[in-house]
N, C-alpha and C. Protein backbone atom coordinates (compact mmCIF):
# COMPACT_ATOMS: atom_id res chain seq x y z
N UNK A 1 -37.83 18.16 104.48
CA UNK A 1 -37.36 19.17 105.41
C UNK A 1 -38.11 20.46 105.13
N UNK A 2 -38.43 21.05 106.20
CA UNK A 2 -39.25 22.35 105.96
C UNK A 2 -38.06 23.43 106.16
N UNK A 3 -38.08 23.84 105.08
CA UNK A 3 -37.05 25.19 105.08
C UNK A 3 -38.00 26.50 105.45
N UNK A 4 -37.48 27.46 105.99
CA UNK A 4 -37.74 28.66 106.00
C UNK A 4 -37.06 29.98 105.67
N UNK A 5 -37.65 30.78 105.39
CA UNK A 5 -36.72 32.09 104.65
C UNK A 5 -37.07 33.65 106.51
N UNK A 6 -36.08 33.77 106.92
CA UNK A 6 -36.33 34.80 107.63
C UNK A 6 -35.49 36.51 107.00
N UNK A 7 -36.17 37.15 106.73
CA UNK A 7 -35.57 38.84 106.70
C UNK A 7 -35.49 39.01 108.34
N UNK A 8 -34.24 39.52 107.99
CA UNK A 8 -33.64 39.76 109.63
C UNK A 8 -33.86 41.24 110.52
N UNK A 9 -34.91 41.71 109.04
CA UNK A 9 -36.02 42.96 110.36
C UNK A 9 -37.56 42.46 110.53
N UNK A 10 -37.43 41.06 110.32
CA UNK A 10 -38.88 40.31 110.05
C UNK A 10 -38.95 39.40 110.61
N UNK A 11 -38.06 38.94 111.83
CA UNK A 11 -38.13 37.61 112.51
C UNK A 11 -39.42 37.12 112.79
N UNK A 12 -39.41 35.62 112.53
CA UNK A 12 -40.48 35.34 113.55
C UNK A 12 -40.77 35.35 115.13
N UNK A 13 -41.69 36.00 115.73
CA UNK A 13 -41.92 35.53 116.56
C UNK A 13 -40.85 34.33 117.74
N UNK A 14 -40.50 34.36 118.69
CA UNK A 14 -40.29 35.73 119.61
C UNK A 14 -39.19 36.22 119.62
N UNK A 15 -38.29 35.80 118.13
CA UNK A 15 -36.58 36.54 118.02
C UNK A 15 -37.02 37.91 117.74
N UNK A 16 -36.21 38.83 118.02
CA UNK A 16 -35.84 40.06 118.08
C UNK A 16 -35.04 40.78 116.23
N UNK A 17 -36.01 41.76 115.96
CA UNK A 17 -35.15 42.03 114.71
C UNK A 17 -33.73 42.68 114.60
N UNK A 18 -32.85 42.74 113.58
CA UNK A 18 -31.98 43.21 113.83
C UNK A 18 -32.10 44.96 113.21
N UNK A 19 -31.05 45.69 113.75
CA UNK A 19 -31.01 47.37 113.74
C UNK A 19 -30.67 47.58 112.45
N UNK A 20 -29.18 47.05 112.30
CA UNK A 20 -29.10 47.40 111.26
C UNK A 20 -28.44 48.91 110.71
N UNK A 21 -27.67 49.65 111.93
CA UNK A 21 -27.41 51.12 111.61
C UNK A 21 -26.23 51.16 111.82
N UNK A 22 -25.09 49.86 111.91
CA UNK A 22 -23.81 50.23 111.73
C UNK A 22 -23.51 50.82 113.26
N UNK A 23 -24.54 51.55 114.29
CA UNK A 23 -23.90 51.51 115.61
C UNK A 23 -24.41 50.24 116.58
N UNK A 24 -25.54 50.24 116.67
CA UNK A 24 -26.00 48.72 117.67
C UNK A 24 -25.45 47.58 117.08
N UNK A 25 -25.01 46.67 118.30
CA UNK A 25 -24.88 44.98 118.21
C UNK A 25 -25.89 44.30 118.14
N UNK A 26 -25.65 44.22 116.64
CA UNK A 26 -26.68 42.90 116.16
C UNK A 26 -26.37 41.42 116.27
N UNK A 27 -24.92 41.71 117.36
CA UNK A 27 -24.72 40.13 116.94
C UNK A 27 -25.42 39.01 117.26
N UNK A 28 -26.13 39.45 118.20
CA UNK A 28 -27.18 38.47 119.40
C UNK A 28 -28.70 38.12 118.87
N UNK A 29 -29.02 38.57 118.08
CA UNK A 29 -30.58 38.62 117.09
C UNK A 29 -29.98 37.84 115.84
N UNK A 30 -29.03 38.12 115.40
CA UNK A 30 -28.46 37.32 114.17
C UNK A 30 -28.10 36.26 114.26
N UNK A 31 -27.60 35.93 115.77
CA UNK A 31 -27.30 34.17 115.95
C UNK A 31 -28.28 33.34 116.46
N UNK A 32 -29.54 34.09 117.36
CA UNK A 32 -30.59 33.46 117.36
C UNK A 32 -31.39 32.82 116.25
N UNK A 33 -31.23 33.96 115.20
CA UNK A 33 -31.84 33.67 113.86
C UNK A 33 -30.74 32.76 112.97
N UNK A 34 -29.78 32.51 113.57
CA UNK A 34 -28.77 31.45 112.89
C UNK A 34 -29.02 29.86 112.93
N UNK A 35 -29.38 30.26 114.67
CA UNK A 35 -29.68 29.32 115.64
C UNK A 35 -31.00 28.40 115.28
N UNK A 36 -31.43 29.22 115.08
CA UNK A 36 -33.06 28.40 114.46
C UNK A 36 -33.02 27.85 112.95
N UNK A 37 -32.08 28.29 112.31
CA UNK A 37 -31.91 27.92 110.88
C UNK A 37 -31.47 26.62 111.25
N UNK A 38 -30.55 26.67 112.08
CA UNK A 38 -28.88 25.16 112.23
C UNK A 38 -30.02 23.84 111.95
N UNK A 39 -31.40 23.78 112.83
CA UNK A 39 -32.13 22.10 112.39
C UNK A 39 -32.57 21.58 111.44
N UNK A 40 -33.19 23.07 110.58
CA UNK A 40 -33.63 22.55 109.45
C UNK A 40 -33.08 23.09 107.92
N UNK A 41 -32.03 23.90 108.33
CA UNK A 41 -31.85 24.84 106.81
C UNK A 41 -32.53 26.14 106.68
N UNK A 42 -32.55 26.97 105.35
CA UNK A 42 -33.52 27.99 104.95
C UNK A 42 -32.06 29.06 104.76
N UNK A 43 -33.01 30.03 104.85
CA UNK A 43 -32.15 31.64 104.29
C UNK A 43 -32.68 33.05 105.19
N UNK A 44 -31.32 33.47 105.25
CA UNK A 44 -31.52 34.56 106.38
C UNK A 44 -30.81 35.41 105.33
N UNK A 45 -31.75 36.44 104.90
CA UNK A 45 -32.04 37.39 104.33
C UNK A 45 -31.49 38.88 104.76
N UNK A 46 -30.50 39.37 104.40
CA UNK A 46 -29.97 41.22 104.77
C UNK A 46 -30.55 41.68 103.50
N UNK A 47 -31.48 42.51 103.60
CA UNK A 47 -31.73 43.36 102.80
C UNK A 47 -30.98 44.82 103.51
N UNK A 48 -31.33 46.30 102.57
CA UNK A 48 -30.02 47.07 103.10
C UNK A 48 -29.63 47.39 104.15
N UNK A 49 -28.72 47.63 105.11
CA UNK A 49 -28.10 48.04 106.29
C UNK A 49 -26.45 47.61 106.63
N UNK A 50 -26.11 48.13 107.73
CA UNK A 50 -25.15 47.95 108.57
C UNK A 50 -25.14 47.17 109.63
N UNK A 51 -25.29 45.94 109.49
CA UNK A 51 -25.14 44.64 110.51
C UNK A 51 -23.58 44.89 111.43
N UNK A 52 -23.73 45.37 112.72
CA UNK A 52 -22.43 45.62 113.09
C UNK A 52 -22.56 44.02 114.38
N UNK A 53 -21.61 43.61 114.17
CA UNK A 53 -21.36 42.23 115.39
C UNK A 53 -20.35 42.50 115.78
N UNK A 54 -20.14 42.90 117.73
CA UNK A 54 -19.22 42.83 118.18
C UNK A 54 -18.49 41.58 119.27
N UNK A 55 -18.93 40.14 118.52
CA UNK A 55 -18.63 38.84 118.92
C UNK A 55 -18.90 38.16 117.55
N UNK A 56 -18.49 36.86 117.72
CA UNK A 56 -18.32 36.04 116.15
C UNK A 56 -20.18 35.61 116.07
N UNK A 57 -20.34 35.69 114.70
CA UNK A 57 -21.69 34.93 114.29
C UNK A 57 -21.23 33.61 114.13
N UNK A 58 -21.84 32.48 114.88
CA UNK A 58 -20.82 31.07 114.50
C UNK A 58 -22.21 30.23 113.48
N UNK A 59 -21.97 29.47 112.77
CA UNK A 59 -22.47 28.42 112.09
C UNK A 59 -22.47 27.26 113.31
N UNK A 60 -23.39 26.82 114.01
CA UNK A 60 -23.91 25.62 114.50
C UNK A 60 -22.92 24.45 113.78
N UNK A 61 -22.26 23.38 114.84
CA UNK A 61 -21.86 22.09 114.23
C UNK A 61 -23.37 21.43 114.29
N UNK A 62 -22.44 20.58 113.20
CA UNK A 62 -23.49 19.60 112.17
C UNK A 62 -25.03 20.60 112.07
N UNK A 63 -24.69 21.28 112.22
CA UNK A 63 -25.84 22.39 111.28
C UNK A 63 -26.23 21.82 109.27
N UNK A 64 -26.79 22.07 108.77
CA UNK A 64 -27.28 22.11 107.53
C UNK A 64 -28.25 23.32 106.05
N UNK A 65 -27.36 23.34 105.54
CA UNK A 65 -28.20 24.08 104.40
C UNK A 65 -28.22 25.45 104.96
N UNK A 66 -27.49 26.35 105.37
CA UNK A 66 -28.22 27.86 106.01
C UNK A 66 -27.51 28.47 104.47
N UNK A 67 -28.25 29.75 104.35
CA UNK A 67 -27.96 30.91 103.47
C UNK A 67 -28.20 31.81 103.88
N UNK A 68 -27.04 32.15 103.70
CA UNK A 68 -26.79 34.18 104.08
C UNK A 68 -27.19 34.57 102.75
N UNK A 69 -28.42 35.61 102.67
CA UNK A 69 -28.08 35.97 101.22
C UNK A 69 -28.40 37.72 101.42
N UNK A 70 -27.65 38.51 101.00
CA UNK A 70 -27.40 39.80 100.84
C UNK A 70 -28.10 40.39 99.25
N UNK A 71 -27.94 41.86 99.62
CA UNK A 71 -28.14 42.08 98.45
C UNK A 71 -27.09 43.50 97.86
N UNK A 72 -25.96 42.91 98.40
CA UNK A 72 -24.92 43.26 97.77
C UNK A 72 -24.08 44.02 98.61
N UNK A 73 -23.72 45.22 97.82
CA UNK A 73 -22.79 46.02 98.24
C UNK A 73 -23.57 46.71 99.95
N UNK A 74 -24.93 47.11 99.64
CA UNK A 74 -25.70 47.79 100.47
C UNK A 74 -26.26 46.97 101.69
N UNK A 75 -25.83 45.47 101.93
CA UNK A 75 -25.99 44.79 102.79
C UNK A 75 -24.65 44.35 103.35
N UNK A 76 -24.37 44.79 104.38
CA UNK A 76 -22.53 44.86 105.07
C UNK A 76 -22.92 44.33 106.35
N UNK A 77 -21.89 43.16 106.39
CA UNK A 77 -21.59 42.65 108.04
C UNK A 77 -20.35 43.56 108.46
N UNK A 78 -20.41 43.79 109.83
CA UNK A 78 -19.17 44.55 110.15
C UNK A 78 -18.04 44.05 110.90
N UNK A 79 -17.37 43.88 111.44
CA UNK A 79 -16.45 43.71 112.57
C UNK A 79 -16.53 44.35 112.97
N UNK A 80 -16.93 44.08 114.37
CA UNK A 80 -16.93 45.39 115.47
C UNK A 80 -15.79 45.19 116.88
N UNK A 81 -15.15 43.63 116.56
CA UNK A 81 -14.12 43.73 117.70
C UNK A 81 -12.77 43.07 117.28
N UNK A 82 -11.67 42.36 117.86
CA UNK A 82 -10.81 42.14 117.04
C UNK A 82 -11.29 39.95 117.23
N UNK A 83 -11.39 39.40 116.39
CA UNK A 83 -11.81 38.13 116.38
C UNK A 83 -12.41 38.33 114.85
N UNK A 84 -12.55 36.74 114.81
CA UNK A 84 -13.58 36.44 113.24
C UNK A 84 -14.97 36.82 113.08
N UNK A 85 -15.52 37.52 112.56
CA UNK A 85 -16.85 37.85 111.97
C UNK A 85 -17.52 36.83 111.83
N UNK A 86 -17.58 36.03 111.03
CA UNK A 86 -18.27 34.88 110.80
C UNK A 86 -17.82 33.55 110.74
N UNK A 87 -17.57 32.55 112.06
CA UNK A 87 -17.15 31.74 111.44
C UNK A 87 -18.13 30.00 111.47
N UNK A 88 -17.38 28.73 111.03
CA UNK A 88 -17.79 27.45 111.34
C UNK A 88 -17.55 26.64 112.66
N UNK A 89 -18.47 26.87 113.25
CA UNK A 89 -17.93 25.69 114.59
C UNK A 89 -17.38 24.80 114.41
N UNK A 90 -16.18 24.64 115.22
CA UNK A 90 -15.19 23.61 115.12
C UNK A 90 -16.16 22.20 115.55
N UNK A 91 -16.15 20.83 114.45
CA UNK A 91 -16.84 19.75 114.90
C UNK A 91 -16.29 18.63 115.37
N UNK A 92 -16.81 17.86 115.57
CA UNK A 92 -16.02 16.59 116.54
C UNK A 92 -15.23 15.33 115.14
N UNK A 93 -14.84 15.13 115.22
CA UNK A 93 -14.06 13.69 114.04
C UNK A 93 -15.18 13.32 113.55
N UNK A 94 -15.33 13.10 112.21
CA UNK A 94 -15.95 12.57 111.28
C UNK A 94 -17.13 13.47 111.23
N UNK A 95 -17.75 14.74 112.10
CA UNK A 95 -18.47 14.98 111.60
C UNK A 95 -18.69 16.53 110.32
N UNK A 96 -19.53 16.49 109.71
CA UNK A 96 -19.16 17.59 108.88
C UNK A 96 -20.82 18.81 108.83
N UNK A 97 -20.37 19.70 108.36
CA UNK A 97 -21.11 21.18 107.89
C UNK A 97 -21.13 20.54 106.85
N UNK A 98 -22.81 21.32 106.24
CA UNK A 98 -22.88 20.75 104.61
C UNK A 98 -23.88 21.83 104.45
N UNK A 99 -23.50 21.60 103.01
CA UNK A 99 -24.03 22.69 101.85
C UNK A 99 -24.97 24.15 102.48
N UNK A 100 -23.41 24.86 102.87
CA UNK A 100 -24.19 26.20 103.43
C UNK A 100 -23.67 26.86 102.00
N UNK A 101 -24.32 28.55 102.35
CA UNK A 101 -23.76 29.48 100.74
C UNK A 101 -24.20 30.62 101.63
N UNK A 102 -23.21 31.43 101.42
CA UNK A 102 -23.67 32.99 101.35
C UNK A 102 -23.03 33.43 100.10
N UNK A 103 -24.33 34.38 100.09
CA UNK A 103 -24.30 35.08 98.76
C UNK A 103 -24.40 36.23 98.65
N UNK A 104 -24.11 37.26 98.04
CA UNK A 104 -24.28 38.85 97.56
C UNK A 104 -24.42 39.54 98.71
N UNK A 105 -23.56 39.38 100.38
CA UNK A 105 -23.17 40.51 101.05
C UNK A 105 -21.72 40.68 101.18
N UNK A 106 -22.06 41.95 101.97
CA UNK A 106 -20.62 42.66 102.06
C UNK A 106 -20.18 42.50 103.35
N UNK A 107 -18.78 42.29 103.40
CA UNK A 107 -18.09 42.54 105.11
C UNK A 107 -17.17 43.32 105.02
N UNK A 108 -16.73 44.04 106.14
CA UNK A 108 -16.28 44.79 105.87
C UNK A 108 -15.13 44.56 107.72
N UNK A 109 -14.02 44.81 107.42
CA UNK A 109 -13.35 44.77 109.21
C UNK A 109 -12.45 46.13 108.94
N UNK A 110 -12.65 46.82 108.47
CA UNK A 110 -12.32 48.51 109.17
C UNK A 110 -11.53 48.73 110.07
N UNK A 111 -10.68 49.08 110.50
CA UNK A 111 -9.91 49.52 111.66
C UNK A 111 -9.63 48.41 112.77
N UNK A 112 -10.36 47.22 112.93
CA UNK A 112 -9.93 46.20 113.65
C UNK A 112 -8.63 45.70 113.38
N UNK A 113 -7.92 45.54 114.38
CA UNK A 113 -6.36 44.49 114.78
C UNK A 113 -6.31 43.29 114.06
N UNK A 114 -7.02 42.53 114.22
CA UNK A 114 -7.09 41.23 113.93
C UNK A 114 -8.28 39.86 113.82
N UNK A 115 -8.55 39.06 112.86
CA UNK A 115 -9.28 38.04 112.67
C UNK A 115 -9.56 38.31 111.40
N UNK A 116 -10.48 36.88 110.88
CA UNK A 116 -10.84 36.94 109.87
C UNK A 116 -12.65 37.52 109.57
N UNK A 117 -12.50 38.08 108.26
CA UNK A 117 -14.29 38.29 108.37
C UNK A 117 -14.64 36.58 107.54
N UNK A 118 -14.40 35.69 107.37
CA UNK A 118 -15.01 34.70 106.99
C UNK A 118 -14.04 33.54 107.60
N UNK A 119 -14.25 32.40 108.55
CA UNK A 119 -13.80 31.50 108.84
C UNK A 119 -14.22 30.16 109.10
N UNK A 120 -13.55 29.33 107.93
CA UNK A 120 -14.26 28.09 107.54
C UNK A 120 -13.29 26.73 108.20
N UNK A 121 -13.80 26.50 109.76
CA UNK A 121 -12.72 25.25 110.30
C UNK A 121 -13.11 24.12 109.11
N UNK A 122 -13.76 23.01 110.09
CA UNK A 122 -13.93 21.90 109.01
C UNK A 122 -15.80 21.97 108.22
N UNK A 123 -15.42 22.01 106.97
CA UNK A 123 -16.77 22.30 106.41
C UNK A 123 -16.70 21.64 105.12
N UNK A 124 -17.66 21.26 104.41
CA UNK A 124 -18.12 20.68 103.35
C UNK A 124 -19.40 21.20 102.75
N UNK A 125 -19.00 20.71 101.32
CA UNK A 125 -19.58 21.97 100.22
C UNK A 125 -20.45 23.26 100.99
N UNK A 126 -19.27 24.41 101.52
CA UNK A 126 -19.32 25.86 101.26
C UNK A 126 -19.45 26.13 100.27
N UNK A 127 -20.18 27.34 99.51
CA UNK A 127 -20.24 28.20 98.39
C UNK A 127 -20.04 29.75 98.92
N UNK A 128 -19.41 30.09 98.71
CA UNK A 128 -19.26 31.64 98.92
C UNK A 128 -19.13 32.38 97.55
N UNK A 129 -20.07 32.98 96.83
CA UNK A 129 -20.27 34.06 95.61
C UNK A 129 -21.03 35.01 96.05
N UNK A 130 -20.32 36.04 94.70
CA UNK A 130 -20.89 37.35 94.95
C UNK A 130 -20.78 38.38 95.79
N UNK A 131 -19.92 37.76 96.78
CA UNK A 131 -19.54 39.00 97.77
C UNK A 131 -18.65 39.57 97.82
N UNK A 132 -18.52 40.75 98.78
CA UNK A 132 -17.68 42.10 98.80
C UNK A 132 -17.31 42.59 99.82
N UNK A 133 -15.51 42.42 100.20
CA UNK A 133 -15.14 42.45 101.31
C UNK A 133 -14.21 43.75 101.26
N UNK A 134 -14.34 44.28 102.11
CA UNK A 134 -13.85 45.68 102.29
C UNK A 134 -12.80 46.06 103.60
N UNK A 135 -11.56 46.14 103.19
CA UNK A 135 -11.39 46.61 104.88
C UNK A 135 -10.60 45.69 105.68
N UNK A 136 -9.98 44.90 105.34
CA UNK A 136 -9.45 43.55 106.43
C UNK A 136 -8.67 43.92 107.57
N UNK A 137 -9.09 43.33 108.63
CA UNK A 137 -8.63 43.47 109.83
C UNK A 137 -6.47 43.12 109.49
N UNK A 138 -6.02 44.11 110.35
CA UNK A 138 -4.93 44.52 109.89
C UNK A 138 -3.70 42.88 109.95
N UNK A 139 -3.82 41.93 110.94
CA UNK A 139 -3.19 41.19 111.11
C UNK A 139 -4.67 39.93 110.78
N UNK A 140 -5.19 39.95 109.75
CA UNK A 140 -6.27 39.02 109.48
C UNK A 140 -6.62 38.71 107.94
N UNK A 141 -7.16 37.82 107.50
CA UNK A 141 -7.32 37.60 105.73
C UNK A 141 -8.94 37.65 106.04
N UNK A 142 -9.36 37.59 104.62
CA UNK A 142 -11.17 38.03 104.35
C UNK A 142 -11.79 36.38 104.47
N UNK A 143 -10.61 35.45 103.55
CA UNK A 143 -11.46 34.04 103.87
C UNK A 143 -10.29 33.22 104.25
N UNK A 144 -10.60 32.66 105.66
CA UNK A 144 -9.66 31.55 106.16
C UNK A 144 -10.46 30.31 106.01
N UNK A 145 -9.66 29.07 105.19
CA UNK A 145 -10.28 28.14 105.28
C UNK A 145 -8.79 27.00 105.60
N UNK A 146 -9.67 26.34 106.92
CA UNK A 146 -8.51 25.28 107.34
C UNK A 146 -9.16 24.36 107.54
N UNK A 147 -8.67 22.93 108.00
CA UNK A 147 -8.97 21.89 108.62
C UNK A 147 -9.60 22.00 109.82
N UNK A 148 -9.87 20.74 110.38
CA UNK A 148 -10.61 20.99 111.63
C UNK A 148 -9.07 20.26 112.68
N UNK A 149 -8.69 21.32 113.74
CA UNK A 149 -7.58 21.31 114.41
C UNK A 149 -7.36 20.00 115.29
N UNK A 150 -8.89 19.08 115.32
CA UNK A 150 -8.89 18.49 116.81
C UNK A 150 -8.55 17.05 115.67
N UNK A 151 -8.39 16.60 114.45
CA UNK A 151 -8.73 15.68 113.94
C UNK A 151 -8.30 15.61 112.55
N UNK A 152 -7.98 14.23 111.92
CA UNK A 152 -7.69 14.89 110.24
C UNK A 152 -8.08 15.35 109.51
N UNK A 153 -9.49 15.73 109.46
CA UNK A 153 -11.00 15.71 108.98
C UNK A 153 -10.28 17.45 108.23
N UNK A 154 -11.04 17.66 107.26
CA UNK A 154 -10.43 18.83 106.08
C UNK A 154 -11.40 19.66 105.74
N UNK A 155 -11.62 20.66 105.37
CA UNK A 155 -12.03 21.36 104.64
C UNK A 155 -12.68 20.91 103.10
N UNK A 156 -13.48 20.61 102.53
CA UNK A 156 -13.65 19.65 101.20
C UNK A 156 -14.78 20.92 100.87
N UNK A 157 -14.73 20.59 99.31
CA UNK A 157 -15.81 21.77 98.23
C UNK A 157 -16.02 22.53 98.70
N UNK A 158 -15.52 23.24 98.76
CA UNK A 158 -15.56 24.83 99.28
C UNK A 158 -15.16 25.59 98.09
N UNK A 159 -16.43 26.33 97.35
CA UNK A 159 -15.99 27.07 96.01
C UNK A 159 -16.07 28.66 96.62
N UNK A 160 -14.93 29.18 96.05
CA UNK A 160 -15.27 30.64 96.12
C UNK A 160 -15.34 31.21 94.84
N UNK A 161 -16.39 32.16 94.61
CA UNK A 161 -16.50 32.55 93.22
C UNK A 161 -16.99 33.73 92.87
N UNK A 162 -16.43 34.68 92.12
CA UNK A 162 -16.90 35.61 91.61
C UNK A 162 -16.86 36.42 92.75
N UNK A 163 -16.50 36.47 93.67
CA UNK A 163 -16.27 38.02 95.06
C UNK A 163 -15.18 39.01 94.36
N UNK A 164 -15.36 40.09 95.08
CA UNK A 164 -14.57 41.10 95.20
C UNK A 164 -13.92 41.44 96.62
N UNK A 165 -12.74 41.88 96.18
CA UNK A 165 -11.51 41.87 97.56
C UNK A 165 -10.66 43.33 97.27
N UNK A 166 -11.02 44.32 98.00
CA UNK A 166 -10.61 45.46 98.24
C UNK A 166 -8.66 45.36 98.34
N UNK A 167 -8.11 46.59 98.04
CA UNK A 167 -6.61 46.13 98.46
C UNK A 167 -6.13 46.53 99.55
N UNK A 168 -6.75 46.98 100.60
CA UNK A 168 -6.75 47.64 101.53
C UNK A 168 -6.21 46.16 103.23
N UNK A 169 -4.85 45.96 102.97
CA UNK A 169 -4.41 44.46 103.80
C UNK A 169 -3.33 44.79 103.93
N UNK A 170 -3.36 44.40 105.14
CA UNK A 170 -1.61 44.50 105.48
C UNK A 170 -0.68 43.79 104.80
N UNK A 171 0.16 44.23 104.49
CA UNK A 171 1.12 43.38 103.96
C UNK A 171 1.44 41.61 104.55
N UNK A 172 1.48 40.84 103.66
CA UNK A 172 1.44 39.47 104.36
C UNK A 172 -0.27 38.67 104.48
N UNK A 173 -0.74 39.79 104.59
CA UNK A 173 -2.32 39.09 104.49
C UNK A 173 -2.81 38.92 103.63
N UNK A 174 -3.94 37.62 103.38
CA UNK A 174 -4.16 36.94 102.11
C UNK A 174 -5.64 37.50 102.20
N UNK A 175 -6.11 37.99 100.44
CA UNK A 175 -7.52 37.65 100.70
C UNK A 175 -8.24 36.20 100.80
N UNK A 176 -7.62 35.26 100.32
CA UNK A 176 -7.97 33.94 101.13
C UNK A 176 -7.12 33.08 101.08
N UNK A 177 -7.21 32.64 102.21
CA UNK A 177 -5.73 31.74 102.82
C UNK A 177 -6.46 30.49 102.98
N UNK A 178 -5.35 29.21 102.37
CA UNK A 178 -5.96 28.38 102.41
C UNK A 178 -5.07 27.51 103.13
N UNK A 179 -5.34 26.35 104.20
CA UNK A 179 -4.25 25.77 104.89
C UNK A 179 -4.24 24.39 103.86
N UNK A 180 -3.04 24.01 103.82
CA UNK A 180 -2.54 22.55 103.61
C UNK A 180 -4.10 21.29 103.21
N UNK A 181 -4.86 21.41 104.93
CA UNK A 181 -5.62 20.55 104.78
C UNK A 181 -6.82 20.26 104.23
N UNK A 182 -6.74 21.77 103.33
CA UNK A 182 -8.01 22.41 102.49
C UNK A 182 -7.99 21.14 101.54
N UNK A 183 -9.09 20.85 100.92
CA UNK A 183 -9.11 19.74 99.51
C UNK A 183 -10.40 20.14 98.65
N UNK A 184 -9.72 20.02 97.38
CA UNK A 184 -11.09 19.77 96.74
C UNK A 184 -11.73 21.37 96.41
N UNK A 185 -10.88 22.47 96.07
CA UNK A 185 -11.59 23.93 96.34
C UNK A 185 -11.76 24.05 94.91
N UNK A 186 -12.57 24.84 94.28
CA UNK A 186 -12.55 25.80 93.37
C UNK A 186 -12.64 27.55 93.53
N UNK A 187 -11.68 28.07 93.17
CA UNK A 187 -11.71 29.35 93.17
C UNK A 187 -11.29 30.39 91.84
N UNK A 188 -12.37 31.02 91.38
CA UNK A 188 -12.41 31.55 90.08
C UNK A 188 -13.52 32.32 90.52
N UNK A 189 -13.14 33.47 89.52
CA UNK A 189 -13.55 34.91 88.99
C UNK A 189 -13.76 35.73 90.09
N UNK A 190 -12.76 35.80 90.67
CA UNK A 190 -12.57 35.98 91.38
C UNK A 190 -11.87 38.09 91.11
N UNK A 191 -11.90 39.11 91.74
CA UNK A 191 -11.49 40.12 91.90
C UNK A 191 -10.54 40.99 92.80
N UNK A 192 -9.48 40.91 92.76
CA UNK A 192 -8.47 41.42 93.57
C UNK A 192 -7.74 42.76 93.26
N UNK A 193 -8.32 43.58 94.19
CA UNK A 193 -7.21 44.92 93.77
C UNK A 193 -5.96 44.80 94.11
């Protein structure tokens, strides 16, 4: 498989880079560049800025191998409307998401009503480390991970590890909520104010 690495003010050819200033919608350059990852894998790269999306970034079904990788605090996805920031396309019975990871960015849902900034329907081995969530949408948690609704099919290896989780949540909201049909998680070192 030929992987590729895109920086998302460095697209190739003929996607569009993203802004990056916390006011423009990047959501539409970021899913193109999602979009092209879903056939073969690789890593989509935030180096520093304000990625603001005012619609969900979705993960492609039966997509493979993508990486978000940040470089930390200074690389922030935003919520810019009330819905999920990032989530997994819901897939058909039996089929599954495999071995995606984001790593070392930040999200942040600020003043939004509601959704999650991370939402994992049915997926298999997720890795989520290193990141830093700031801000949760007021009637929303930072990581929802459930089953897939249409089918029995579950949530499986999904590690979360080593993030940081601001205390800034409405009462009742989880920094990660896990449904029933979750299996198989590890979650450690984890940081909770």
């Amino acid at each position: 498989i030929n992987k590729r690495s895109i920086n998302v003010y460095y697209p190739p050819a003929p996607l569009m880079a993203a802004v990056g200033d916390g006011t423009a919608d990047d959501q539409s350059v970021l899913q193109a560049m999602i979009n092209l990852l879903a056939s073969t894998g690789g890593e989509l790269l935030f180096p520093k800025g304000d990625f603001l999306v005012r619609s969900s970034l979705v993960i492609p079904s039966k997509s493979w191998g993508i990486n978000l990788i940040g470089v930390g605090v200074n690389s922030t996805l935003k919520l810019g409307f009330d819905g999920d920031l990032l989530t997994f396309e819901n897939i058909p019975s039996g089929a599954t998401l495999n071995h995606h990871r984001i790593y070392n960015l930040s999200f942040s849902g600020t003043g939004r009503a509601s959704g999650s900034l991370i939402h994992a329907k049915c997926t298999s081995t997720l890795n989520i480390e290193h990141c830093y969530f700031f801000g949760f949408p007021a009637a929303g948690d930072a990581i929802y991970v459930e089953g897939n609704p249409t089918s029995t099919d579950a949530c499986h290896d999904v590690n979360i590890r080593n993030n940081y989780f601001d205390s800034k949540r409405a009462a009742g909201r989880s920094a990660i909520y896990l449904e029933s049909t979750a299996a198989d998680m590890q979650i450690s070192g984890n940081y909770m104010e």
